[in-house]
C-alpha atoms as a PDB file:
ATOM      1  CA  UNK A   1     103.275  85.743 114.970  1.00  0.00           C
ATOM      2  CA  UNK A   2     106.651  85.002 113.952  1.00  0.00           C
ATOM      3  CA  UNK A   3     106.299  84.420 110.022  1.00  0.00           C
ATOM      4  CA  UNK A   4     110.183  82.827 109.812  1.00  0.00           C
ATOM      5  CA  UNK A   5     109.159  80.189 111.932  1.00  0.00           C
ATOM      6  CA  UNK A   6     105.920  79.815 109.917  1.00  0.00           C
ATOM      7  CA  UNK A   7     106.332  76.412 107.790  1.00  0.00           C
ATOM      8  CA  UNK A   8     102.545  76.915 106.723  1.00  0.00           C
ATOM      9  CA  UNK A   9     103.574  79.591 104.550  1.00  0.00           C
ATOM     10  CA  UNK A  10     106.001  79.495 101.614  1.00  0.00           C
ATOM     11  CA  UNK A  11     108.987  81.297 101.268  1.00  0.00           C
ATOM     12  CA  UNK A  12     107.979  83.947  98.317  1.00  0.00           C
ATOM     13  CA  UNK A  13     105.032  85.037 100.289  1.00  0.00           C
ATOM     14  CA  UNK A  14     107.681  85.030 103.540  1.00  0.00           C
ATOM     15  CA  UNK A  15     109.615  87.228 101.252  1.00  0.00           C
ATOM     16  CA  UNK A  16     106.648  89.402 100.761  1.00  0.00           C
ATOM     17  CA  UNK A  17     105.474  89.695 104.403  1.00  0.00           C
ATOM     18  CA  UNK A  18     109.066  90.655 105.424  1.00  0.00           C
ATOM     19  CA  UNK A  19     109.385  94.028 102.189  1.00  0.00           C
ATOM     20  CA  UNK A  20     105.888  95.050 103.442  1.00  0.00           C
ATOM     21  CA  UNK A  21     107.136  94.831 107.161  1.00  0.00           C
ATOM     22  CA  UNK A  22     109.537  96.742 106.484  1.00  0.00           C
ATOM     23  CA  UNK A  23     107.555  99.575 104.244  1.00  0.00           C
ATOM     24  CA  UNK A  24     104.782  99.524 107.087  1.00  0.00           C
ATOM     25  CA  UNK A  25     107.367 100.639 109.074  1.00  0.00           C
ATOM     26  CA  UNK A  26     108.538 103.348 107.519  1.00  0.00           C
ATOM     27  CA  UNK A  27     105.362 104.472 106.129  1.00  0.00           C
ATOM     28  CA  UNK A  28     102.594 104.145 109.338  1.00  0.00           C
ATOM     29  CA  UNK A  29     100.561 101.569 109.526  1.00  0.00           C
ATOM     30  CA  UNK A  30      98.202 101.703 106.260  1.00  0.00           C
ATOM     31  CA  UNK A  31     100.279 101.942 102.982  1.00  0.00           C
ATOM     32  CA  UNK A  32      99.448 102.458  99.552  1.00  0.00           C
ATOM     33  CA  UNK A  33     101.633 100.020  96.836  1.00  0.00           C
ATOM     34  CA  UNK A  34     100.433  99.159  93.534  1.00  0.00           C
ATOM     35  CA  UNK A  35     101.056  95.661  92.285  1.00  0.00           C
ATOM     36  CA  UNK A  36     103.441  96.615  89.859  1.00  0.00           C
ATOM     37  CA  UNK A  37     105.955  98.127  92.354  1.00  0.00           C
ATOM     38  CA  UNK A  38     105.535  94.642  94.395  1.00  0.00           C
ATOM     39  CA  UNK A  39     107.026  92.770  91.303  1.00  0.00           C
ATOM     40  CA  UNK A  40     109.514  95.012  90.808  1.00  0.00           C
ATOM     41  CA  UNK A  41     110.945  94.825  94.563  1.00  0.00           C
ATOM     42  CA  UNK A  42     110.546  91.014  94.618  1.00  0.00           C
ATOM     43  CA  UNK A  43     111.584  90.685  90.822  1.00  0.00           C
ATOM     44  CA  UNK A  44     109.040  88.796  89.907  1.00  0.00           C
ATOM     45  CA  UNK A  45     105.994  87.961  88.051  1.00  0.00           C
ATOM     46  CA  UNK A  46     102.510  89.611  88.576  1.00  0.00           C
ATOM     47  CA  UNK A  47     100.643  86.329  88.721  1.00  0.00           C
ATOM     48  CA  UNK A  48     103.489  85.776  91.175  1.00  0.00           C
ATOM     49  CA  UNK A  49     102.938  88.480  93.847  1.00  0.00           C
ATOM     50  CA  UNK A  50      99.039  88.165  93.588  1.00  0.00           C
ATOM     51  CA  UNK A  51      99.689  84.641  94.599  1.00  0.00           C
ATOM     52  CA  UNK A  52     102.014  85.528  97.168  1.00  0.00           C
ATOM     53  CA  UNK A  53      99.651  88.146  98.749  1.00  0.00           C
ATOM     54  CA  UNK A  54      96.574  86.159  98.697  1.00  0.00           C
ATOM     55  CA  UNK A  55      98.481  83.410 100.409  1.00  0.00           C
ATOM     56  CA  UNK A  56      99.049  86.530 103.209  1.00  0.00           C
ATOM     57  CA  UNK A  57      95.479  87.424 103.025  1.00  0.00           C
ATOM     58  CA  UNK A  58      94.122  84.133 103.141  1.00  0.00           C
ATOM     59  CA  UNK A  59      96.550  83.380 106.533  1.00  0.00           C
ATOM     60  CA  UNK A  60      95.404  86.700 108.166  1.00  0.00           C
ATOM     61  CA  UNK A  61      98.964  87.881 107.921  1.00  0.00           C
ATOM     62  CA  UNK A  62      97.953  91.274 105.484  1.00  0.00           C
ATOM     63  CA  UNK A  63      94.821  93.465 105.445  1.00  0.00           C
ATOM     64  CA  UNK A  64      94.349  95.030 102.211  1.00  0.00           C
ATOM     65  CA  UNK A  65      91.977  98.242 101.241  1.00  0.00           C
ATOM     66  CA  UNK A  66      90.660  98.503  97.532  1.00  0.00           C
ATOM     67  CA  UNK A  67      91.171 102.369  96.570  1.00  0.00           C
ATOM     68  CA  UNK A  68      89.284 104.271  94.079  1.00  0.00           C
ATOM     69  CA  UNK A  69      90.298 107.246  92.351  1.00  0.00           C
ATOM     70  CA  UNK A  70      87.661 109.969  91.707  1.00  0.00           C
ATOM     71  CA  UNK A  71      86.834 108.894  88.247  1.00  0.00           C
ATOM     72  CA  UNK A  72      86.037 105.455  89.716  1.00  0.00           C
ATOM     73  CA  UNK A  73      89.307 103.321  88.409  1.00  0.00           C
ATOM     74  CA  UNK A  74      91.287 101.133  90.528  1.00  0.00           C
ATOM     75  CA  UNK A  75      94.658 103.055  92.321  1.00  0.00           C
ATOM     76  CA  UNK A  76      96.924 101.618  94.387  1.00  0.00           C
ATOM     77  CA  UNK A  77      95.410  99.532  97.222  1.00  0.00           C
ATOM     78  CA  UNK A  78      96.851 100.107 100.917  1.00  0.00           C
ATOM     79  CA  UNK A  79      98.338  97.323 102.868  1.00  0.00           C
ATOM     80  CA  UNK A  80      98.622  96.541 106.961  1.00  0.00           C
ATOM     81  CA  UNK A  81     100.772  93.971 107.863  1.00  0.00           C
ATOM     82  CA  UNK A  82      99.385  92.228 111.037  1.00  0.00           C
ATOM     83  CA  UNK A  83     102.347  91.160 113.167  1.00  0.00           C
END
């Protein structure tokens, strides 16, 4: 799918597909990014990116894997961009 050409999906969450693209790429398929560096990249809020990537979830354009550290809290989760 060719998410530029994809008017059912807005452009910050465009903008999102496209940075995790292009980590995927350089990182193998599954990637680990916390929320926090999301914002940061896309300089922007964090109600902002969650609402970005569920959009991507929600439109089957991003897989994403919860990931536990051994004492049971939340680490960053690992993301696979389906192209």
């Amino acid at each position: 799918m060719v998410i530029e050409n994809n008017s059912s999906i807005g452009v910050g969450a465009k903008a999102l597909y496209l940075m995790l693209r292009d980590k995927q790429r350089q990182n193998g398929e599954n990637f680990p990014l916390s929320i926090r560096k999301m914002c940061e990249m896309l300089a922007v809020s964090k109600p902002t990116v969650l609402r970005y990537r569920n959009e991507l979830i929600a439109s089957g354009l991003l897989v994403e894997t919860k990931r536990f550290g051994e004492d049971g809290g939340c680490i960053a989760n690992t993301y696979a961009i389906i192209e």
